[in-house]
Structures are given as structure tokens and as C-alpha cells.
C-alpha atoms as a PDB file:
ATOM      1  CA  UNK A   1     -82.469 -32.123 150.217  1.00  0.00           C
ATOM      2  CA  UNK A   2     -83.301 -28.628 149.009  1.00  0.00           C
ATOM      3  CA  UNK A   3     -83.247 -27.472 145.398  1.00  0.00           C
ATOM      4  CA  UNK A   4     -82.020 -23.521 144.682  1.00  0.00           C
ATOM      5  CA  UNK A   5     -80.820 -21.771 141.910  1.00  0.00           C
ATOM      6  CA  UNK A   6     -78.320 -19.135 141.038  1.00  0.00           C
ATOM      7  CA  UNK A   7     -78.867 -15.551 141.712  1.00  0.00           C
ATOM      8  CA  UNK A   8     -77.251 -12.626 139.567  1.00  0.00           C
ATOM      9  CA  UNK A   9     -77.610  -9.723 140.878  1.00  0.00           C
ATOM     10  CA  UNK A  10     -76.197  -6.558 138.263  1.00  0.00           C
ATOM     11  CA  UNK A  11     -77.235  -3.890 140.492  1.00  0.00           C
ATOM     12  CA  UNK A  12     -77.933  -3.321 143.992  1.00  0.00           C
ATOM     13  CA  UNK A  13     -81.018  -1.571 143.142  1.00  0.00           C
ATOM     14  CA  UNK A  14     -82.458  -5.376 141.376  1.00  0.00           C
ATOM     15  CA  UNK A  15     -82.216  -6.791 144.739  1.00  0.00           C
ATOM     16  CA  UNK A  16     -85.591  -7.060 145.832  1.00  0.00           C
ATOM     17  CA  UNK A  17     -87.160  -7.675 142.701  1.00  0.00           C
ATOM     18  CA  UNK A  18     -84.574 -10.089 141.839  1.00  0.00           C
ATOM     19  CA  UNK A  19     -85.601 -12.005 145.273  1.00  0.00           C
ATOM     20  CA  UNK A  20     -89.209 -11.930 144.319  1.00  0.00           C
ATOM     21  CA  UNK A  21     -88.925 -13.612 140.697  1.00  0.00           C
ATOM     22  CA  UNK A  22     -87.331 -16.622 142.706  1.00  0.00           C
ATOM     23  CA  UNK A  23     -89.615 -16.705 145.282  1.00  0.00           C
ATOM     24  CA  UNK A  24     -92.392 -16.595 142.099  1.00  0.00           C
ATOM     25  CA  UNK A  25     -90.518 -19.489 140.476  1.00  0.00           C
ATOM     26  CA  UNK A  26     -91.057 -21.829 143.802  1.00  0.00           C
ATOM     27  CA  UNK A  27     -87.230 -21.379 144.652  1.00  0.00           C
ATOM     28  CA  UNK A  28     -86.183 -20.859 148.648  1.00  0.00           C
ATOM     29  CA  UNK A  29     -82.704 -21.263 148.510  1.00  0.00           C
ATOM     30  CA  UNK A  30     -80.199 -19.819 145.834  1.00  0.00           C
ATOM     31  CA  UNK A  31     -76.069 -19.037 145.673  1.00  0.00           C
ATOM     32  CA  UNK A  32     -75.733 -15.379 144.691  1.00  0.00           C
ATOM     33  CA  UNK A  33     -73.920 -13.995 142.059  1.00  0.00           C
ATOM     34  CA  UNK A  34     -73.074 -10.235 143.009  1.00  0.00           C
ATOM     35  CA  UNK A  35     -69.925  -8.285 141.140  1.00  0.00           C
ATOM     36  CA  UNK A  36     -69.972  -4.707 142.085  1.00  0.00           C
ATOM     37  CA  UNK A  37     -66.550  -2.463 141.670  1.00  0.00           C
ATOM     38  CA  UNK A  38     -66.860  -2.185 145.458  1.00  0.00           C
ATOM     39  CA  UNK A  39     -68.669  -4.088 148.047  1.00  0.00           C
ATOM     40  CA  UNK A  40     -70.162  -1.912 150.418  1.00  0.00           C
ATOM     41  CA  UNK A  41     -71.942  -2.830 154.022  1.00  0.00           C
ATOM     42  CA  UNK A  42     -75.030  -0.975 153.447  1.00  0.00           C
ATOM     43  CA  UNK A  43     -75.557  -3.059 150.324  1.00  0.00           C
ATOM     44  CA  UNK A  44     -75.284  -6.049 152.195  1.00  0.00           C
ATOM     45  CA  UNK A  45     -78.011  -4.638 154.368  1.00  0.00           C
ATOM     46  CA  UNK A  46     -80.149  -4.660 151.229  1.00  0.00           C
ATOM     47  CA  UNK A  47     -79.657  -8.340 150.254  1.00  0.00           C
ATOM     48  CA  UNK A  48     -80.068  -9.729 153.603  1.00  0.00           C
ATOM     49  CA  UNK A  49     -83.517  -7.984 154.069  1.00  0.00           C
ATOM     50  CA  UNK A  50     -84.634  -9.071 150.611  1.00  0.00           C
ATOM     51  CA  UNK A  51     -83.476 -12.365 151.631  1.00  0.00           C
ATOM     52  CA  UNK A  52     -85.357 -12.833 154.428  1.00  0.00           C
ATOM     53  CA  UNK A  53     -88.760 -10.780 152.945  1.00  0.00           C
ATOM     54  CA  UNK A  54     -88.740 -13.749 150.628  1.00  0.00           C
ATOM     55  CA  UNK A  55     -87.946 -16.258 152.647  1.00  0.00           C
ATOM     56  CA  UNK A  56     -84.808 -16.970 150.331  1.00  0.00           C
ATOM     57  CA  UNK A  57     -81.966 -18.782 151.839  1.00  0.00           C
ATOM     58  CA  UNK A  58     -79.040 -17.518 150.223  1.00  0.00           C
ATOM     59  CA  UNK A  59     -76.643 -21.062 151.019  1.00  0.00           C
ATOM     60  CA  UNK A  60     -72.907 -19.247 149.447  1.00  0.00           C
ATOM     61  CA  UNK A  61     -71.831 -16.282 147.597  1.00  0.00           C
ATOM     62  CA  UNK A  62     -70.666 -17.181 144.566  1.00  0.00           C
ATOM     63  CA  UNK A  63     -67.558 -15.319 144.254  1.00  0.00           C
ATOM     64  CA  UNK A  64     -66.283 -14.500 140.593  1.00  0.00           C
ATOM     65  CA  UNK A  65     -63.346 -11.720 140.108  1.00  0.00           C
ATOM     66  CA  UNK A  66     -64.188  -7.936 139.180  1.00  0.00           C
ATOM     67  CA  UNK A  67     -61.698  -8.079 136.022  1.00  0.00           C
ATOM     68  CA  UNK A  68     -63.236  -9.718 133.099  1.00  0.00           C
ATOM     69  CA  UNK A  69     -59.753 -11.523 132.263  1.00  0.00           C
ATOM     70  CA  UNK A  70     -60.854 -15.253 132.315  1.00  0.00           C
ATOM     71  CA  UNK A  71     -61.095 -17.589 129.458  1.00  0.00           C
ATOM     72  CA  UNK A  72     -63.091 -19.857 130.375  1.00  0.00           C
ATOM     73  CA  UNK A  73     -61.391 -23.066 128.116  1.00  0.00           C
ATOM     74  CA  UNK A  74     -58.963 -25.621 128.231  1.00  0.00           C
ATOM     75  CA  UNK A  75     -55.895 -23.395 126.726  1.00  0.00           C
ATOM     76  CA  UNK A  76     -56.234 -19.549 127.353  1.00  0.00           C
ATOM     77  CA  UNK A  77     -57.624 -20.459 130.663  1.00  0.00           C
ATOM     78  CA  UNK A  78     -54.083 -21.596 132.433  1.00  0.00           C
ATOM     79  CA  UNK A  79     -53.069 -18.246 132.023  1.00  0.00           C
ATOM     80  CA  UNK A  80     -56.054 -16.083 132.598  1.00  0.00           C
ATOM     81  CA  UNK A  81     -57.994 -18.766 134.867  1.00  0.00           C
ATOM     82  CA  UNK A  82     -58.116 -18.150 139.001  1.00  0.00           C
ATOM     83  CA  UNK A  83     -56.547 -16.727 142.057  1.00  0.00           C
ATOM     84  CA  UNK A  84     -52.636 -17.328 141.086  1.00  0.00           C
ATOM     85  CA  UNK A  85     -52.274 -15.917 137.442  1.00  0.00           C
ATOM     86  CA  UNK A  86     -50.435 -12.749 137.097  1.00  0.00           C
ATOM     87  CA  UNK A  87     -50.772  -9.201 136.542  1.00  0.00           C
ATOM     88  CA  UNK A  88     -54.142 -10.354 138.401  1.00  0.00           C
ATOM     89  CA  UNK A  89     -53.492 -11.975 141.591  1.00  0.00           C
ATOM     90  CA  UNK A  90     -53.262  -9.559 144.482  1.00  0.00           C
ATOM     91  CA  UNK A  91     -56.317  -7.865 142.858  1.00  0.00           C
ATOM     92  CA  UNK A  92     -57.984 -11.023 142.378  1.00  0.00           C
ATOM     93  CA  UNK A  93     -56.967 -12.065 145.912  1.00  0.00           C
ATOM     94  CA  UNK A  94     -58.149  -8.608 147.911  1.00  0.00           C
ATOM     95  CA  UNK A  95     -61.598  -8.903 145.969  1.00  0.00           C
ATOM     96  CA  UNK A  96     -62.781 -12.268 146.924  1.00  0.00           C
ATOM     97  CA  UNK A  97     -61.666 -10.969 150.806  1.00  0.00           C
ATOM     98  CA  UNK A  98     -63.829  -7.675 149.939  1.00  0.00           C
ATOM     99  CA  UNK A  99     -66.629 -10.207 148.988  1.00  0.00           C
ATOM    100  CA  UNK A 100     -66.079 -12.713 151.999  1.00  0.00           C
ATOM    101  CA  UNK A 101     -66.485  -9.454 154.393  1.00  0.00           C
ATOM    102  CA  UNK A 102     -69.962  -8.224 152.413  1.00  0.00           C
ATOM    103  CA  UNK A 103     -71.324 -12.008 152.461  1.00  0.00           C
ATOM    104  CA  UNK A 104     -70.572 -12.283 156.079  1.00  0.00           C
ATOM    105  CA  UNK A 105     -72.389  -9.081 156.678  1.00  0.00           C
ATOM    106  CA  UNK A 106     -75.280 -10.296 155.141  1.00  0.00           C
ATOM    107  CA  UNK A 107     -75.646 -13.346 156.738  1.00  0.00           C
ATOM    108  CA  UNK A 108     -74.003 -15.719 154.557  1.00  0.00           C
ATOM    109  CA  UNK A 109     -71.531 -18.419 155.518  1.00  0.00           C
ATOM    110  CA  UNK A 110     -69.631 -19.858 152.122  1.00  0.00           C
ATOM    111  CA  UNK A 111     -67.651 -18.526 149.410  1.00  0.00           C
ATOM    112  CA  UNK A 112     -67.524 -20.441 146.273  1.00  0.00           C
ATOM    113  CA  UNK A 113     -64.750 -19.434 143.835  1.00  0.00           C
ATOM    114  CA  UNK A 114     -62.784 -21.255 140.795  1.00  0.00           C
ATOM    115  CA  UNK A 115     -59.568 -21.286 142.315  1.00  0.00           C
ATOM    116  CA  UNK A 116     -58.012 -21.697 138.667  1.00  0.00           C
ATOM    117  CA  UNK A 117     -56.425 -24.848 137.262  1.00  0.00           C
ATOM    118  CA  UNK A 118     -54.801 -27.396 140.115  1.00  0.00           C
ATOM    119  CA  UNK A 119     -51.873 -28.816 138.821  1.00  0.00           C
ATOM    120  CA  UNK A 120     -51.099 -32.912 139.390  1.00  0.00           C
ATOM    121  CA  UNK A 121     -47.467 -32.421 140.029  1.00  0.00           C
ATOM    122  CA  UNK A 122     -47.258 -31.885 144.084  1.00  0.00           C
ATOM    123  CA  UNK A 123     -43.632 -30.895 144.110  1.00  0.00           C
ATOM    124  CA  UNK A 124     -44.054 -28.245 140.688  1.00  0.00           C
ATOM    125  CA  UNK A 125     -44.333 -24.382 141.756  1.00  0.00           C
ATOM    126  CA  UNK A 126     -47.355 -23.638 140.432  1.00  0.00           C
ATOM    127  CA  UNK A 127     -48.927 -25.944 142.875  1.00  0.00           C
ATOM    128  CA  UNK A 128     -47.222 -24.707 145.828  1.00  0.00           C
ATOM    129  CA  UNK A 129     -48.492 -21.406 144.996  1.00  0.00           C
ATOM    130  CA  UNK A 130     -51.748 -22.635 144.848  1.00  0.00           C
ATOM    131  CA  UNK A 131     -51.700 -24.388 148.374  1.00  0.00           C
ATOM    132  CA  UNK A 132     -50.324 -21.117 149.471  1.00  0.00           C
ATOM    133  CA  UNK A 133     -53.025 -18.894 148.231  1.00  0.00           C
ATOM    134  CA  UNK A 134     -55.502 -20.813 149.027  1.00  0.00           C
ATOM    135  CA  UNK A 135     -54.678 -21.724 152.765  1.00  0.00           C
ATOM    136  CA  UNK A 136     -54.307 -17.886 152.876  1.00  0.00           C
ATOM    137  CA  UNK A 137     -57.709 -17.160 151.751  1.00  0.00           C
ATOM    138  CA  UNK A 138     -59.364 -19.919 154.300  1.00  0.00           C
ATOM    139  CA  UNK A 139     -57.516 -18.536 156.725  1.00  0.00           C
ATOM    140  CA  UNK A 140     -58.665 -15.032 155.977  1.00  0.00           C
ATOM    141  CA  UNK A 141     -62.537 -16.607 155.893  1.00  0.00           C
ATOM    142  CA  UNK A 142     -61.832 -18.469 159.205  1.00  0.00           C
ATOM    143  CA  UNK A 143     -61.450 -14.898 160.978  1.00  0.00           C
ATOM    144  CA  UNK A 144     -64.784 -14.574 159.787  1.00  0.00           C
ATOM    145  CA  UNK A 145     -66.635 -17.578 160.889  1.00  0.00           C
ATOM    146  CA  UNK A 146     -67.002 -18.367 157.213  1.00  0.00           C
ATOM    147  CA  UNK A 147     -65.848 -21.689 154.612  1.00  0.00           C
ATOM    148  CA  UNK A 148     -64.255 -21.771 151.241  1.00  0.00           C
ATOM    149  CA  UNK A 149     -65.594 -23.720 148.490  1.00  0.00           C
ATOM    150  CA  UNK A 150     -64.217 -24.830 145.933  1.00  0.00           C
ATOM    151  CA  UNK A 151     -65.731 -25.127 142.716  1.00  0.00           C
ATOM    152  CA  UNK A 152     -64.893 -28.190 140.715  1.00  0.00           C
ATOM    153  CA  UNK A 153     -63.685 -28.016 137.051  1.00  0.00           C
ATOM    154  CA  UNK A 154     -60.129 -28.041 136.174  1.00  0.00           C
ATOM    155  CA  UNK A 155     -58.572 -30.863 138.181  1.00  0.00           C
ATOM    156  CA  UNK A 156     -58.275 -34.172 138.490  1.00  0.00           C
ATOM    157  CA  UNK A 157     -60.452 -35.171 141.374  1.00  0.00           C
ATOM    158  CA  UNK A 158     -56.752 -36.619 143.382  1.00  0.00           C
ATOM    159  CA  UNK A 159     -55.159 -33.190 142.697  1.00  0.00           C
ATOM    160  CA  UNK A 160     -58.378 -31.533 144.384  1.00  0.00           C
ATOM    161  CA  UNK A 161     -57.939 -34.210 147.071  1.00  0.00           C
ATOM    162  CA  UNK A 162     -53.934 -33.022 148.071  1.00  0.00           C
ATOM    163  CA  UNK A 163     -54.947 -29.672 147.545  1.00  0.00           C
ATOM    164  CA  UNK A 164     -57.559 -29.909 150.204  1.00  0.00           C
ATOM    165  CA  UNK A 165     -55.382 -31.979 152.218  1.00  0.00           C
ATOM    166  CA  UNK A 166     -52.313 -29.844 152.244  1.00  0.00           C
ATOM    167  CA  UNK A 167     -53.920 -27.039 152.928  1.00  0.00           C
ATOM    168  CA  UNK A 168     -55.184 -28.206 155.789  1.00  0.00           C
ATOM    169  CA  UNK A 169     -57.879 -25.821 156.264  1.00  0.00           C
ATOM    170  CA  UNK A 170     -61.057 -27.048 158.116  1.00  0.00           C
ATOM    171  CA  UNK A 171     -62.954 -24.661 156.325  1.00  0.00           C
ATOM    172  CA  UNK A 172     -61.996 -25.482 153.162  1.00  0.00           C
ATOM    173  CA  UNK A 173     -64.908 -27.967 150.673  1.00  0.00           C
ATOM    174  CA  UNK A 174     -66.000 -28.682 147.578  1.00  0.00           C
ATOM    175  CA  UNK A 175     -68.877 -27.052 145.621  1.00  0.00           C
ATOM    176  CA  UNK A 176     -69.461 -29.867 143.498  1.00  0.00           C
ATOM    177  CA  UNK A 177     -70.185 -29.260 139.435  1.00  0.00           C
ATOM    178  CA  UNK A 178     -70.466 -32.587 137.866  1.00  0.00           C
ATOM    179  CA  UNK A 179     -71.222 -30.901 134.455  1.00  0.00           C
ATOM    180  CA  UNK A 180     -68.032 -28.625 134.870  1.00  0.00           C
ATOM    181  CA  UNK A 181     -65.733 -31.935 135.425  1.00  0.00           C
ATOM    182  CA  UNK A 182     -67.345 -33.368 132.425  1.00  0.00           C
ATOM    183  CA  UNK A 183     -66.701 -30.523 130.075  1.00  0.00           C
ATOM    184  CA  UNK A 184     -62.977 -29.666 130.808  1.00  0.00           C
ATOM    185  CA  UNK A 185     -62.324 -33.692 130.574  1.00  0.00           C
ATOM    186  CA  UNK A 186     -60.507 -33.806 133.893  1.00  0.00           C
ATOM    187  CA  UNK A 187     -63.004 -36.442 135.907  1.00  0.00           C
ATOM    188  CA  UNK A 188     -66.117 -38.312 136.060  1.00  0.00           C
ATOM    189  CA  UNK A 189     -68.771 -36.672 138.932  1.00  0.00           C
ATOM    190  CA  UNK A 190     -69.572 -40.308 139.562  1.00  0.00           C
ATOM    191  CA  UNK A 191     -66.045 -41.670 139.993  1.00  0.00           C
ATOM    192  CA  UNK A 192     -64.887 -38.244 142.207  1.00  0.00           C
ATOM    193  CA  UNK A 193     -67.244 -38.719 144.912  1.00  0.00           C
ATOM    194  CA  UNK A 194     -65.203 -41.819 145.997  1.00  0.00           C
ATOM    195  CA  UNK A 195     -62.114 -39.252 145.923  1.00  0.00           C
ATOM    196  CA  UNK A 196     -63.737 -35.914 147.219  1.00  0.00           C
ATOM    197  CA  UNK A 197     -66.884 -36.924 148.245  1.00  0.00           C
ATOM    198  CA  UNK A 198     -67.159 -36.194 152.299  1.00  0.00           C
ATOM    199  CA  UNK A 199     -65.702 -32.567 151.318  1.00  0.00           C
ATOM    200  CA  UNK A 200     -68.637 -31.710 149.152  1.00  0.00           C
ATOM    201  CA  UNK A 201     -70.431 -28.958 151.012  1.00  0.00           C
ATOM    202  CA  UNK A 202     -72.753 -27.731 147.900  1.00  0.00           C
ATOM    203  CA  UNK A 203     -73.786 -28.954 144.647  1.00  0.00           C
ATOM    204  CA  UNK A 204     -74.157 -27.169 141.278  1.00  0.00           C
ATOM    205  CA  UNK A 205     -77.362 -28.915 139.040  1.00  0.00           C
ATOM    206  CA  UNK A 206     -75.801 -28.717 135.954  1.00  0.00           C
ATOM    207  CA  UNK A 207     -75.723 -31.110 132.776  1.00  0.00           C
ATOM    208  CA  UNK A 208     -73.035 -31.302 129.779  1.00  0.00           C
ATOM    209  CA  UNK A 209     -70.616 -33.360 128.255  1.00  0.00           C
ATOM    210  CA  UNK A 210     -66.983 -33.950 127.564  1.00  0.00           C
ATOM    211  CA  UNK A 211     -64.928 -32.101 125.257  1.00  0.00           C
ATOM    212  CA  UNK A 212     -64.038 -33.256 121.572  1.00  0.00           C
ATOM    213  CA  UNK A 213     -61.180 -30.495 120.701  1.00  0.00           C
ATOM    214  CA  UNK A 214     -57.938 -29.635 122.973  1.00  0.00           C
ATOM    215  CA  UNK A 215     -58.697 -25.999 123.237  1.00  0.00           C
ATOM    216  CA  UNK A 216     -62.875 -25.999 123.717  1.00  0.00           C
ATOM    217  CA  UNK A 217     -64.925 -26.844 126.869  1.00  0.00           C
ATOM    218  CA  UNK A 218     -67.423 -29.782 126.275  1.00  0.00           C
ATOM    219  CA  UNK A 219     -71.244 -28.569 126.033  1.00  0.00           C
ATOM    220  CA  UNK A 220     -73.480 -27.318 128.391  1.00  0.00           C
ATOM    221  CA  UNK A 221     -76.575 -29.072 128.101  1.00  0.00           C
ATOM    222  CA  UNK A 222     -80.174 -28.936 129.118  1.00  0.00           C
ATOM    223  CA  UNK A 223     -80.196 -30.829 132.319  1.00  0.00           C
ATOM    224  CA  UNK A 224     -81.208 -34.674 131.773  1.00  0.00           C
ATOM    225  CA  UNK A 225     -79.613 -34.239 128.253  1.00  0.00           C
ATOM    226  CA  UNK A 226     -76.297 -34.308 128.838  1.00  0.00           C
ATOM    227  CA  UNK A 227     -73.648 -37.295 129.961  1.00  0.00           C
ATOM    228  CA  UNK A 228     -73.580 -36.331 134.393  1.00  0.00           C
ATOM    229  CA  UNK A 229     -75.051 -40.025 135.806  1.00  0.00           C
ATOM    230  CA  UNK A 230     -77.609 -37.650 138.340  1.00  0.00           C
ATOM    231  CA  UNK A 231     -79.439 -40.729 139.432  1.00  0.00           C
ATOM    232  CA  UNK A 232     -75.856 -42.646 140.307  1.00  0.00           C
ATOM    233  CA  UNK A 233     -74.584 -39.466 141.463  1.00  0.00           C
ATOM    234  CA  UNK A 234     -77.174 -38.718 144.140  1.00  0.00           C
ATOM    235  CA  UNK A 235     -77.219 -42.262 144.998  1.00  0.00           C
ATOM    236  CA  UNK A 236     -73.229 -42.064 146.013  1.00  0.00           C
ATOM    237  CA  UNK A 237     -74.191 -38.613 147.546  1.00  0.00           C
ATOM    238  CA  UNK A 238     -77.219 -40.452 149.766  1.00  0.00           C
ATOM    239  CA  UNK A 239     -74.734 -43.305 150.684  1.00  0.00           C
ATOM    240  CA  UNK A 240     -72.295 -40.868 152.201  1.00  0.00           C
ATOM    241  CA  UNK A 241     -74.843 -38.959 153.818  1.00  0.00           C
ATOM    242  CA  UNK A 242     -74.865 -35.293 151.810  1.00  0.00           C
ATOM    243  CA  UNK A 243     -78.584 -33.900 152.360  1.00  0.00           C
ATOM    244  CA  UNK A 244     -77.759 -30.438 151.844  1.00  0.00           C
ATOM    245  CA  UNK A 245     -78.452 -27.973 148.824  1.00  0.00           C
ATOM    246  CA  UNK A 246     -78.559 -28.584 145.134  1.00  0.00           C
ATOM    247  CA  UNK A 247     -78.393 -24.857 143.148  1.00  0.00           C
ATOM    248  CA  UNK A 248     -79.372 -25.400 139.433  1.00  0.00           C
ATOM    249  CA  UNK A 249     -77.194 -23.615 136.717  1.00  0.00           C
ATOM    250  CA  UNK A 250     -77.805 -23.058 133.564  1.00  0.00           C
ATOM    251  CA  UNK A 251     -75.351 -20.751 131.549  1.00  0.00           C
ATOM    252  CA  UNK A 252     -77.676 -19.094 128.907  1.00  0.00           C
ATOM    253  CA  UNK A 253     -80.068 -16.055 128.768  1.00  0.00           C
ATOM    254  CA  UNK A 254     -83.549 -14.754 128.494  1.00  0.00           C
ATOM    255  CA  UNK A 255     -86.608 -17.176 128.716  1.00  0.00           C
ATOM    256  CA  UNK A 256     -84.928 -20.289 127.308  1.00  0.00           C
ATOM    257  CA  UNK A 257     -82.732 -19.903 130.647  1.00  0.00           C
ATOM    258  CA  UNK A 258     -86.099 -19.565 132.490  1.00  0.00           C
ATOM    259  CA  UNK A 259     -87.756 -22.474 130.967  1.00  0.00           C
ATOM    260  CA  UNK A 260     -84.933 -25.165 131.459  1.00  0.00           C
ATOM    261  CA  UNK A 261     -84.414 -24.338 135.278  1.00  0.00           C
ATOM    262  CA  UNK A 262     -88.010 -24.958 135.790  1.00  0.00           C
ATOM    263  CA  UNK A 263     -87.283 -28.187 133.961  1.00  0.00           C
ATOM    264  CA  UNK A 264     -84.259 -28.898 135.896  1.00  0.00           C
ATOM    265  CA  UNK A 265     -86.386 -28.288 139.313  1.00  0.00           C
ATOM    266  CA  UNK A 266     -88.665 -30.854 137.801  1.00  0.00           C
ATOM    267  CA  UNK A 267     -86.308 -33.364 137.206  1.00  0.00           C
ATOM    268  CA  UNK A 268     -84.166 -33.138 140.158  1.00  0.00           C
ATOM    269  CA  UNK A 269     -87.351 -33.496 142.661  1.00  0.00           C
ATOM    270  CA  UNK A 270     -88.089 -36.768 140.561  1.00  0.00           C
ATOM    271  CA  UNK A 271     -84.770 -38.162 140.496  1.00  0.00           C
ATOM    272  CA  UNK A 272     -83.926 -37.262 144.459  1.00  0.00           C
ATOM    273  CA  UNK A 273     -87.127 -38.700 145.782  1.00  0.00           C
ATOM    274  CA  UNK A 274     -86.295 -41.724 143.850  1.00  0.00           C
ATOM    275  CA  UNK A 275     -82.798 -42.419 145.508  1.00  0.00           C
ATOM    276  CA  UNK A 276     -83.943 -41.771 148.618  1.00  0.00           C
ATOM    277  CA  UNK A 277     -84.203 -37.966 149.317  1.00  0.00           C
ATOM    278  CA  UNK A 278     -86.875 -36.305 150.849  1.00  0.00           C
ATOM    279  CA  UNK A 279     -86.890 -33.276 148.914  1.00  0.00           C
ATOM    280  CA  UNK A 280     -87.962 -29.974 150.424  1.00  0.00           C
END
């Protein structure tokens, strides 16, 4: 198993320095965060050579949307959250292929993105728009030699399963967050891996727990201090034979930010060699 980290990247120009600091922090292997108002080739030139100066694996391109519409909660988010909401969709829809044509130019193969809520109700519209636009997105990233991920958070983990499976994509996973299906109150990381579990592709290290109010997100959390089960988690993830990347998270700023993902390196070395892992 490997152990990365997030990479936000503001400006082109912060590439190489930005590759640096993780190398300086221990880190080989990171999903990158990059929102520019237009992707351009020649930037992608940039990031793959600061990549590889670094020896920094860059496992998916974390894809987010260039509007700043989102919500991220449990009310304002149905409406603001993912590839299907409207006035934002096409836009939403033509960025994420923008992105998917920049990561494959710089070397990457997997696009993460919240696809938005996924709705229980198989035969509702809402969720036959969101088969739709998703099977039309892997099949856009299939002309490229490249997988979709998706990232885990406002579903219930048998939703995610029929989406997945009516789809039917072959490029289409799961970039597990454990903390994420704590903190909307939609699953258990735990209990999903016996529902999702041979689609997960990717893994976000992130801790937090459920919500106590209808319209809030549970807490993010320092990771160890939160309610996701790692050791029982990576156990289940061992059993069914996942040995790929885990990319810490952590969702504040400044030095604090700094100082808990070298915890969370800490603690997820300890806690994967002791399931099993051979962490690299």
C-alpha cells in the first residue's frame, strides 16, 4: 500500500514548488487538485515534468467544477451539488471533459469527481439523469484510455451499487471517503465495502463523524479522532485484496493542515502494517 496526499495547485506557476514541499514532507504519490478557467496542454507539460523531477506519482486528478456554486451540506447541496443540477450542467459537464483531456496529457489515468447526490429511487428521473450523465462522461474518458471515480458521500452505498451497475461502464469505480459517508449520514465505510467494495479504485484518508442537524455535514476530524473504523476498514480492504493508494485529506488551512497530515501519515503506516499491509 502507498500513502499520498492531496495536491492543490492555484497557479500553474506553484507547480514545481508545490511538488517539492511533498516530496520534503516524505510523500510520493498525491491526487491533484488543479481549477484553472481553462486547461491548457502546455500546462500539463508543466505538471508532468514536476511530477516526475520529484518522483511524485500523481494516482487521479481530482476533478472539482470551475463555478463556485456548490453547497457542500445536506439541504442546499441537492440543488447546487454535482454534474446534473441546472443552470450548471453542460458547463459543469464540458469542464470535467476539459480536465479529463489535460490529465491525460500529463500522464494521469483517473478522474475523481462528486457526481452530486444519487437518488435511491431507480425508476425516479433524477436518477435516470444521473445514469445518463454519468455513462456519458465514462464513455467520453474511455476514448481516452482513462477511468471515472467516483467519490463517495451522498448515497447510500446500494444506490452507488445500481448506479455503477447500470451504467455499465468498465471504467467506472469508487474513490472511497469513509469520513465523507460518515458526515452526510448516508452509510457506514465499514458496512459499504461489503456493497461497493471490489469497485474501490482509490481511497481518501480522512476522519469525521455523523451529522447531528438535518441541514449540516457531520465534523471533519483529525484523523484517529473521529468515528471511520480504519483498522476494520483496511482489514475488509486486505480481505478483498485492495493494495493500492491511500491520499490523506484534511479540509483546513495553514500549518495546523500541515501538522495533522504528517500525523495522519503516521497513523496510517501503523495501522496498515498492522492488518497486513506492507506499506511503501
Amino acid at each position: 500500500m502507498k500513502i499520498g496526499t492531496l495536491l492543490r495547485i492555484n497557479h500553474i506557476d506553484e507547480a514545481e514548488s508545490s511538488f517539492k514541499k511533498l516530496s520534503d514532507m516524505g510523500f510520493y504519490a498525491c491526487q491533484l487538485v488543479y481549477k484553472p478557467e481553462i486547461y491548457k496542454s502546455e500546462d500539463a507539460a508543466v505538471v508532468k515534468a514536476a511530477a516526475e523531477k520529484y518522483g511524485v506519482k500523481i494516482v487521479a486528478q481530482f476533478c472539482g467544477f470551475y463555478d463556485t456554486a456548490t453547497v457542500w451540506d445536506n439541504y442546499e447541496g441537492f440543488k447546487t451539488s454535482g454534474l446534473n443540477v441546472e443552470p450548471y450542467a453542460k458547463s459543469r459537464f464540458d469542464y470535467v471533459c476539459a480536465a479529463a483531456k489535460f490529465a491525460c496529457a500529463a500522464g494521469i489515468e483517473d478522474i475523481v469527481v462528486h457526481g452530486g447526490f444519487v437518488p435511491n429511487n431507480p425508476f425516479s428521473e433524477e436518477y435516470l439523469a444521473h445514469v445518463d450523465v454519468v455513462k456519458r462522461l465514462c464513455q467520453h474518458l474511455k476514448g481516452l484510455g482513462m477511468n471515472l471515480l467516483l467519490e463517495t458521500g451522498g448515497e447510500s452505498s446500494v444506490a452507488l451499487l445500481r448506479l455503477i451497475e447500470d451504467t455499465g461502464a468498465d471504467n467506472l469505480f469508487v474513490n472511497l471517503d469513509g469520513a465523507n459517508m460518515l458526515m452526510y449520514g448516508y452509510a457506514n465505510p465499514v458496512d459499504s465495502l461489503y456493497t461497493v467494495g471490489k469497485y474501490v479504485r482509490c481511497i481518501h484518508g480522512k476522519d469525521g463523524v455523523p451529522p447531528t442537524e438535518t441541514k449540516k455535514l457531520g465534523d471533519e476530524t483529525r484523523v484517529g479522532e473521529g468515528m471511520v473504523d480504519f483498522p476494520k476498514m483496511f482489514a475488509k480492504l486486505c480481505e478483498l485484496g485492495y493494495d493500492r493508494y491511500v491520499i490523506i485529506e484534511r479540509e483546513i488551512e495553514g500549518e495546523e493542515q500541515i501538522a495533522d497530515i504528517v500525523h495522519a501519515k503516521k497513523y496510517f503506516e501503523r495501522v496498515l502494517t498492522q492488518v497486513g499491509y506492507t506499506v511503501e
